[in-house]
Protein backbone atom coordinates (compact mmCIF):
# COMPACT_ATOMS: atom_id res chain seq x y z
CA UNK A 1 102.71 -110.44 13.89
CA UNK A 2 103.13 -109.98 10.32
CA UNK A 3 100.92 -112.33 9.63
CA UNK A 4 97.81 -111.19 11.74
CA UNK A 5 98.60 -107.76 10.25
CA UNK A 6 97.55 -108.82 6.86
CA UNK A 7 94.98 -111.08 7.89
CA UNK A 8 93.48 -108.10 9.85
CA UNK A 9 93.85 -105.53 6.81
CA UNK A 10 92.45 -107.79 4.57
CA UNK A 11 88.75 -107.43 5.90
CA UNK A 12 89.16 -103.72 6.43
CA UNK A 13 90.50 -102.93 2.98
CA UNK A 14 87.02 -105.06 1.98
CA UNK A 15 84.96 -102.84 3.95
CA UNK A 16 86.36 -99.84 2.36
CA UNK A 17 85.59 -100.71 -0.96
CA UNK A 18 82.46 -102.19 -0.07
CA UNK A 19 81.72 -98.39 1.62
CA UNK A 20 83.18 -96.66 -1.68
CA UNK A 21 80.37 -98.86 -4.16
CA UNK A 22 78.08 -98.29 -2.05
CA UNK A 23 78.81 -94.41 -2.00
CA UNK A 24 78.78 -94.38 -6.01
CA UNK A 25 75.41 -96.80 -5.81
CA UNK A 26 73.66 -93.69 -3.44
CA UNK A 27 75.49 -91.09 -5.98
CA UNK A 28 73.81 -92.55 -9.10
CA UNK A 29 70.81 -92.61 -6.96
CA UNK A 30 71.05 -89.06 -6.72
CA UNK A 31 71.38 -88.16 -10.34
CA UNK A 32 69.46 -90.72 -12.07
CA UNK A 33 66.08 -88.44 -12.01
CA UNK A 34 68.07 -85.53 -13.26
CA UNK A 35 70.03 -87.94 -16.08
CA UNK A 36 65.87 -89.53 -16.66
CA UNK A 37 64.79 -85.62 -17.06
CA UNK A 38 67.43 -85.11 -19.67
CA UNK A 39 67.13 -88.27 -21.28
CA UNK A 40 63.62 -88.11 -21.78
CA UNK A 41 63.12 -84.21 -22.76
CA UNK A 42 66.74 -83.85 -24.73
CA UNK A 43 68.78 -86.59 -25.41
CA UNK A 44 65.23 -88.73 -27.12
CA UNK A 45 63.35 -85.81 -28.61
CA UNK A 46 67.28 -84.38 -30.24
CA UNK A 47 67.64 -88.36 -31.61
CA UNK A 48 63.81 -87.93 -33.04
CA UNK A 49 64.90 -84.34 -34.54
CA UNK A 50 67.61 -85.76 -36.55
CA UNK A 51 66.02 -89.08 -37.40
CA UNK A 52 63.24 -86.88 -38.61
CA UNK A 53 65.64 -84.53 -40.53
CA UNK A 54 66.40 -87.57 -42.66
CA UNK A 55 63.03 -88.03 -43.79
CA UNK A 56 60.47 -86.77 -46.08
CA UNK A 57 57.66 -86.75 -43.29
CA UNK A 58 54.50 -85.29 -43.62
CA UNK A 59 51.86 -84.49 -40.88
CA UNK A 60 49.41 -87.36 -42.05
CA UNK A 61 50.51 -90.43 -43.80
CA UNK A 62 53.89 -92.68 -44.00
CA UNK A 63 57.58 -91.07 -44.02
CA UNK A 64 59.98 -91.95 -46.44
CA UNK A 65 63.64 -92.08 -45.94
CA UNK A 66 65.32 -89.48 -48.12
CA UNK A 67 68.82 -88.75 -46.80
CA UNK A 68 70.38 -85.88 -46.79
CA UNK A 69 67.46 -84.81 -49.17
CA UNK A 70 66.55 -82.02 -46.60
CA UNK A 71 69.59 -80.40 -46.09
CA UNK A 72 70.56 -80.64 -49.62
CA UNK A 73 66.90 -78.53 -49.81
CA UNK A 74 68.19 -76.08 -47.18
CA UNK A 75 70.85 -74.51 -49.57
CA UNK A 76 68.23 -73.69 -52.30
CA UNK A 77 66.19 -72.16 -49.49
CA UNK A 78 66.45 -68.35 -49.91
CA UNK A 79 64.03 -67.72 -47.47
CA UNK A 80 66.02 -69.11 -44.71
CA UNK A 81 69.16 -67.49 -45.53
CA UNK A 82 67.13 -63.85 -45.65
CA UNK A 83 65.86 -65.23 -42.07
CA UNK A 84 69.13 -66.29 -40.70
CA UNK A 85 70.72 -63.29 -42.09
CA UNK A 86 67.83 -60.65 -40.24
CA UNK A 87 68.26 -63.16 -37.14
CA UNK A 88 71.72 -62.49 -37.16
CA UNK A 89 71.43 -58.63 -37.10
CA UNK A 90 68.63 -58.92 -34.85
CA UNK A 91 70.80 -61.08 -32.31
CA UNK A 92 74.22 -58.28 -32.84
CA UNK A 93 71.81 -55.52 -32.46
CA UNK A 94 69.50 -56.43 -29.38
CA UNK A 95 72.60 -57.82 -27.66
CA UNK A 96 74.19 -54.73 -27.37
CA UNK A 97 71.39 -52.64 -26.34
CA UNK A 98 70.81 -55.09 -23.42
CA UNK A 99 73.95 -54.58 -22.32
CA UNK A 100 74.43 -51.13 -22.77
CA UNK A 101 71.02 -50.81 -20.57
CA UNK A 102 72.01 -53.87 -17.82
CA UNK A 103 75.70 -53.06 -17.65
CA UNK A 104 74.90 -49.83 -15.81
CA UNK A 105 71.76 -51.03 -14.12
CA UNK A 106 73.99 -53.73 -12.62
CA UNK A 107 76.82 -50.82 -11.41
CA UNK A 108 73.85 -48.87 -9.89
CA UNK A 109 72.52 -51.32 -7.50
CA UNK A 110 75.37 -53.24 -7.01
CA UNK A 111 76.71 -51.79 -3.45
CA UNK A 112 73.74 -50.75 -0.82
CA UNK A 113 72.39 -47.68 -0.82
CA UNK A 114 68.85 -45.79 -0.30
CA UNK A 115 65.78 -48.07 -1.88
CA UNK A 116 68.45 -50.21 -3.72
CA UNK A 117 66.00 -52.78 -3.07
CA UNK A 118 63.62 -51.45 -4.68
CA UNK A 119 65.34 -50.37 -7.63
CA UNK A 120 66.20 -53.80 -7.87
CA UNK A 121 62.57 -54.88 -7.77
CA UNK A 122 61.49 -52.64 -10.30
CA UNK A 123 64.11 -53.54 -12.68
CA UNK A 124 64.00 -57.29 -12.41
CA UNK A 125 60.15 -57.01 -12.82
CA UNK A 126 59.57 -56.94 -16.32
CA UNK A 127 61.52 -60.41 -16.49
CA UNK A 128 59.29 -62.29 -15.02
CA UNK A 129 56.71 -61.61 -17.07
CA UNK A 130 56.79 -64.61 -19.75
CA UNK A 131 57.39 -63.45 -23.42
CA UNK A 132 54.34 -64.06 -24.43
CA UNK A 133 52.47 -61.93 -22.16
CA UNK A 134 55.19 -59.21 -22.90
CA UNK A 135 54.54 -59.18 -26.65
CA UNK A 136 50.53 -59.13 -26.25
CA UNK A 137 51.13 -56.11 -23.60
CA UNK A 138 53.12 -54.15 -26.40
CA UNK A 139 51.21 -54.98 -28.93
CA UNK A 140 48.51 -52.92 -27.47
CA UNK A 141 50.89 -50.57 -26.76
CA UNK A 142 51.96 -50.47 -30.01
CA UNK A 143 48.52 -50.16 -31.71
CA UNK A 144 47.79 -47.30 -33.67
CA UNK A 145 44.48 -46.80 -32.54
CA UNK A 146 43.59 -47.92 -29.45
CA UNK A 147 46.99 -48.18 -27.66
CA UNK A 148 49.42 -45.72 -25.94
CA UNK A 149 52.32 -44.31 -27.92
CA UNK A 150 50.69 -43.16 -31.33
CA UNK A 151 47.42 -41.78 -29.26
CA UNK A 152 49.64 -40.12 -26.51
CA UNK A 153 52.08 -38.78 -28.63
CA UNK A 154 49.15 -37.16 -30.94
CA UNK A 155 47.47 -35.96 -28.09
CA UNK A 156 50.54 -34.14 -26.60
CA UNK A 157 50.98 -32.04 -29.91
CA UNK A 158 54.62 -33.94 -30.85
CA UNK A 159 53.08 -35.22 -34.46
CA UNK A 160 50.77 -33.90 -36.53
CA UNK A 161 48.50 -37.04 -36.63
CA UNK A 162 48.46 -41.18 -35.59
CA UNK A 163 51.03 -43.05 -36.68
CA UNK A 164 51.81 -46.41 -37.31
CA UNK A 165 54.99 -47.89 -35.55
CA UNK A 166 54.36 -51.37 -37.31
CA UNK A 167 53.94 -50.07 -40.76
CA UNK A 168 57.77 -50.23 -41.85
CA UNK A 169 60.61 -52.02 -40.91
CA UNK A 170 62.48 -49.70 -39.27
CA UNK A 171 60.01 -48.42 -36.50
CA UNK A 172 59.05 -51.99 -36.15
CA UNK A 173 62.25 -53.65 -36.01
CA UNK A 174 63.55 -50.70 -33.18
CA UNK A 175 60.19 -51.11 -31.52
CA UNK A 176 60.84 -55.19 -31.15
CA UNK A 177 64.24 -54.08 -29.74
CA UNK A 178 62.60 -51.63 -26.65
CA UNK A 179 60.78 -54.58 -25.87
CA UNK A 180 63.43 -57.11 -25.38
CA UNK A 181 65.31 -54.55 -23.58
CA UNK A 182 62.67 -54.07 -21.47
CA UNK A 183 61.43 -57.49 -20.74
CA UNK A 184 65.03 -59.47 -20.80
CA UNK A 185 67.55 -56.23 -19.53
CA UNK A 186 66.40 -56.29 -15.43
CA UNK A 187 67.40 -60.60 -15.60
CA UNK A 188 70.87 -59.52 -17.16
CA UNK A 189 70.91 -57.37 -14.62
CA UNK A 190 70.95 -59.81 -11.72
CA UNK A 191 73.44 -61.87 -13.62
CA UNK A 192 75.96 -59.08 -13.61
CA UNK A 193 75.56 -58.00 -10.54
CA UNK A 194 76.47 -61.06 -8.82
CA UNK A 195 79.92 -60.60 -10.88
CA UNK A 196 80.71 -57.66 -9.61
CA UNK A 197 79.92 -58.31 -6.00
CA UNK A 198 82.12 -61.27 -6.17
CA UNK A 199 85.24 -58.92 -6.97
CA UNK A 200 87.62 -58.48 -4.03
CA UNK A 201 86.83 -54.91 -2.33
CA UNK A 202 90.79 -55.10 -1.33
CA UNK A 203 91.69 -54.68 -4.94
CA UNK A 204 89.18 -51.60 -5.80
CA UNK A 205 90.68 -50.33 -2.82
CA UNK A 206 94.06 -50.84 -3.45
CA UNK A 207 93.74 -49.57 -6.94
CA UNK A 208 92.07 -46.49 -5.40
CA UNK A 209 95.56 -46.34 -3.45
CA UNK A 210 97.49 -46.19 -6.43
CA UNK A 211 95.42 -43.80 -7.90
CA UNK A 212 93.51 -45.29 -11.01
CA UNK A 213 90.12 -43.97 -11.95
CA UNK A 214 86.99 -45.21 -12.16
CA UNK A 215 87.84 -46.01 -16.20
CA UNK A 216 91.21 -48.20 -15.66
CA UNK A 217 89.68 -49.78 -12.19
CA UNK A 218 86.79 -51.03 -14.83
CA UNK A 219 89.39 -51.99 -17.66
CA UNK A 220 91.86 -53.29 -15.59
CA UNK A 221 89.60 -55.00 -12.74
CA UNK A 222 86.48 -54.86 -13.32
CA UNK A 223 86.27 -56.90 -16.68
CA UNK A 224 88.95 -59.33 -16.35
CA UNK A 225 87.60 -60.49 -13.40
CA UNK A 226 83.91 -60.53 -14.85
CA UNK A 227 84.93 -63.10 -17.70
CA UNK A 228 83.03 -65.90 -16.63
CA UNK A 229 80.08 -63.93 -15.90
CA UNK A 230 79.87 -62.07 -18.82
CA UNK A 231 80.18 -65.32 -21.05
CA UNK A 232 77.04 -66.64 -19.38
CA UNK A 233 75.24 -63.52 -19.52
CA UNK A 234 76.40 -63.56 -23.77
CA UNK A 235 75.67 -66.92 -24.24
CA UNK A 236 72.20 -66.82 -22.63
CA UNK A 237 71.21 -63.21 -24.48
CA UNK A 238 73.07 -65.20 -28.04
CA UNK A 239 71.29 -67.63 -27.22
CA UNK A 240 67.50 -66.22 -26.71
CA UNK A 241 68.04 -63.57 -29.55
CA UNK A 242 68.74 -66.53 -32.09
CA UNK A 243 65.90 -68.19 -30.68
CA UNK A 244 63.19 -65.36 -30.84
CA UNK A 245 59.89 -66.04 -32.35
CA UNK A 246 57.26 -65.20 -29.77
CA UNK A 247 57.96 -61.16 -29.86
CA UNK A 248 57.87 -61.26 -34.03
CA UNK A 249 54.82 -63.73 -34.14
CA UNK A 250 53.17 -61.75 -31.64
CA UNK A 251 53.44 -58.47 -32.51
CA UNK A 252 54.59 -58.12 -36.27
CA UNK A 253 53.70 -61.63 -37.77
CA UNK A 254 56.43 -61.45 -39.69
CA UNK A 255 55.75 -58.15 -41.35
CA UNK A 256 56.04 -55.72 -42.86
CA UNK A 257 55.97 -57.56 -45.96
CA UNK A 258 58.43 -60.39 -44.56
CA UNK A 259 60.86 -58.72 -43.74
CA UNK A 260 61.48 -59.80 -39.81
CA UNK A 261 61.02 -63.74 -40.22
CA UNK A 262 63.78 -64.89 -37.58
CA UNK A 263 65.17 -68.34 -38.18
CA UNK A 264 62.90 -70.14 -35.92
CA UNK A 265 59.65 -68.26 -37.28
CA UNK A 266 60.59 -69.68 -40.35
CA UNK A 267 61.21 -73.24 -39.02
CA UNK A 268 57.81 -72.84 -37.19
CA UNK A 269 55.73 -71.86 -40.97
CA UNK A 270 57.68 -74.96 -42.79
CA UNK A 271 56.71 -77.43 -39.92
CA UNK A 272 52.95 -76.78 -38.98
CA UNK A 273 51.63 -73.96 -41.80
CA UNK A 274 53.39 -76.18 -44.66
CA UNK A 275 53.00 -79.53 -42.36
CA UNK A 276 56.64 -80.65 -43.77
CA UNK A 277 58.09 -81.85 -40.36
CA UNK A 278 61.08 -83.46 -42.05
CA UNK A 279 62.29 -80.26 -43.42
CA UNK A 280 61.51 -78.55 -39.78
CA UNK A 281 63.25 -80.71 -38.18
CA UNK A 282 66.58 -80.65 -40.77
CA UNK A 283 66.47 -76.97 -40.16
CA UNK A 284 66.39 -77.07 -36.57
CA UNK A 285 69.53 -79.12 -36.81
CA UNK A 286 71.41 -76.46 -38.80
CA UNK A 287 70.16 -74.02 -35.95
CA UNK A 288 71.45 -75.87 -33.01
CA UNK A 289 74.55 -76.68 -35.15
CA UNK A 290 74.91 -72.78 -35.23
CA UNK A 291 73.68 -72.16 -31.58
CA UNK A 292 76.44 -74.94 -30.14
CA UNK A 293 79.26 -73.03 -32.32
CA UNK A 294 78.44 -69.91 -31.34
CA UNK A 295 78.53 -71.06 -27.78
CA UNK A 296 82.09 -72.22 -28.30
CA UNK A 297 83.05 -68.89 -29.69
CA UNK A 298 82.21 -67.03 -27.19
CA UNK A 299 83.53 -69.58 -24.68
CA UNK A 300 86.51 -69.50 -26.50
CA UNK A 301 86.82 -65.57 -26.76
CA UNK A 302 86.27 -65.48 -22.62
CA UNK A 303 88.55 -67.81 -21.29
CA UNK A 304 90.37 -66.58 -18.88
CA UNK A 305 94.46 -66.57 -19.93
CA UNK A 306 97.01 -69.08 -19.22
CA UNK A 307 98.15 -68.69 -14.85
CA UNK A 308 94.78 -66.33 -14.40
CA UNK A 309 92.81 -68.24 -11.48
């Protein structure tokens, strides 16, 4: 009995792990055009990037292998400090407004009420519209001349004449930051939302109970169970702001008088205004170098605590 027992288990434990290769054979099926996607338009072009980074490699003629030449370039670069440093403010500043705007656009239209729908709509709107096409539209809007503000406001009687919002940094830089609100605040929006319909209605309503206000409900629910949303909502707007170029390209060109190139404006002029693709491509390493610890941060700074589920 014994004996045909084992003889008899023998072919069935075969067939099981004939069944389980075959599973992981279909599962690799599965991935392999997502793991070809990423291979092809990350993991080659990032292995290009840094080979490149380690050349002297102009737009026409040979390379030449140089080292660490490039980066040892980058700290003599004062430019790109004065562009990391504005890119930096740019990212703190714009972050916050987003927020500030989404955070209560998201509370609005969270729970169901009259045309929530289309308050949703007409939030989210703007963020389709590709960046691009957002900075050309306010760069008309911007124009002194021929656009809306300056003309409407001088028509109205609130300034004595036109005036110029892209003259000086200041009205510039705060008009760049409307615009990103605008255009990027509505998709934030969605994000957040989805956090804070997938909190438990018990616990508002038991906190309600207890009597806690709307403030400590928000403190003491709200937020601690919105951690993972929020860091993917801060890593994407980090993430974007760090990486702007279309809005100052656009719009300001890097004006007035240089003083909003962004990090990857500048990468943009040394790689095809200068043509020095090796140097590019070392400073696009030192961005993503700061993008992936920045990411970790904030990672980091959300986690949820030790026994939280």
């Amino acid at each position: 009995m014994t004996t045909i027992t084992a003889e008899t288990s023998a072919p069935a434990r075969r067939r099981k792990l004939v069944g389980a290769g075959r599973r992981q054979w279909i599962g690799l099926l599965y991935v392999a055009p997502a793991v070809a996607l990423v291979t092809v338009f990350f993991i080659v072009p990032l292995g290009m990037t840094a080979w490149m980074s380690l050349n002297n490699w102009p737009l026409m003629g040979e390379h030449s292998y140089i080292g660490l030449g490039n980066y040892w370039a980058i700290l003599r670069d004062t430019r790109f400090w004065n562009a990391l440093r504005f890119t930096g403010w740019y990212t703190l500043v714009v972050t916050i407004a987003i927020f500030a705007v989404a955070f209560p656009l998201a509370i609005f239209i969270e729970r169901p009420r009259a045309m929530t729908n289309v308050y949703r709509t007409a939030f989210f709107m703007p963020a389709v519209i590709g960046f691009a096409s957002a900075s050309l539209l306010w760069s008309w809007l911007l124009n002194v001349d021929s656009g809306l503000f300056s003309p409407a406001a001088y028509a109205l009687g609130l300034t004595g004449k036109k005036f110029n919002l892209l003259a000086t940094f200041q009205p510039a830089f705060w008009s760049i930051i409307a615009m990103v609100v605008w255009k990027v605040a509505g998709f934030t929006m969605i994000i957040l939302m989805t956090g804070l319909q997938s909190i438990p209605s018990e616990l508002q309503e038991a906190a309600m109970i207890d009597g806690a206000g709307p403030f400590a409900r928000f403190r003491a629910i709200t937020l601690p169970l919105m951690r993972r949303t929020l860091a993917l909502a801060l890593i994407l707007s980090v993430a974007g702001s760090i990486l702007a170029f279309d809005q100052f390209y656009i719009i300001l060109r890097g004006g007035p008088r240089n003083q909003t190139l962004t990090a990857v404006y500048w990468i943009f002029n040394q790689s095809f205004v200068s043509f020095k693709l090796g140097y590019g491509a070392a400073l696009s390493m030192i961005l993503l170098l700061i993008l992936v610890v920045l990411s970790l941060v904030q990672l980091w700074l959300l986690r949820k605590p030790e026994g939280v589920d």
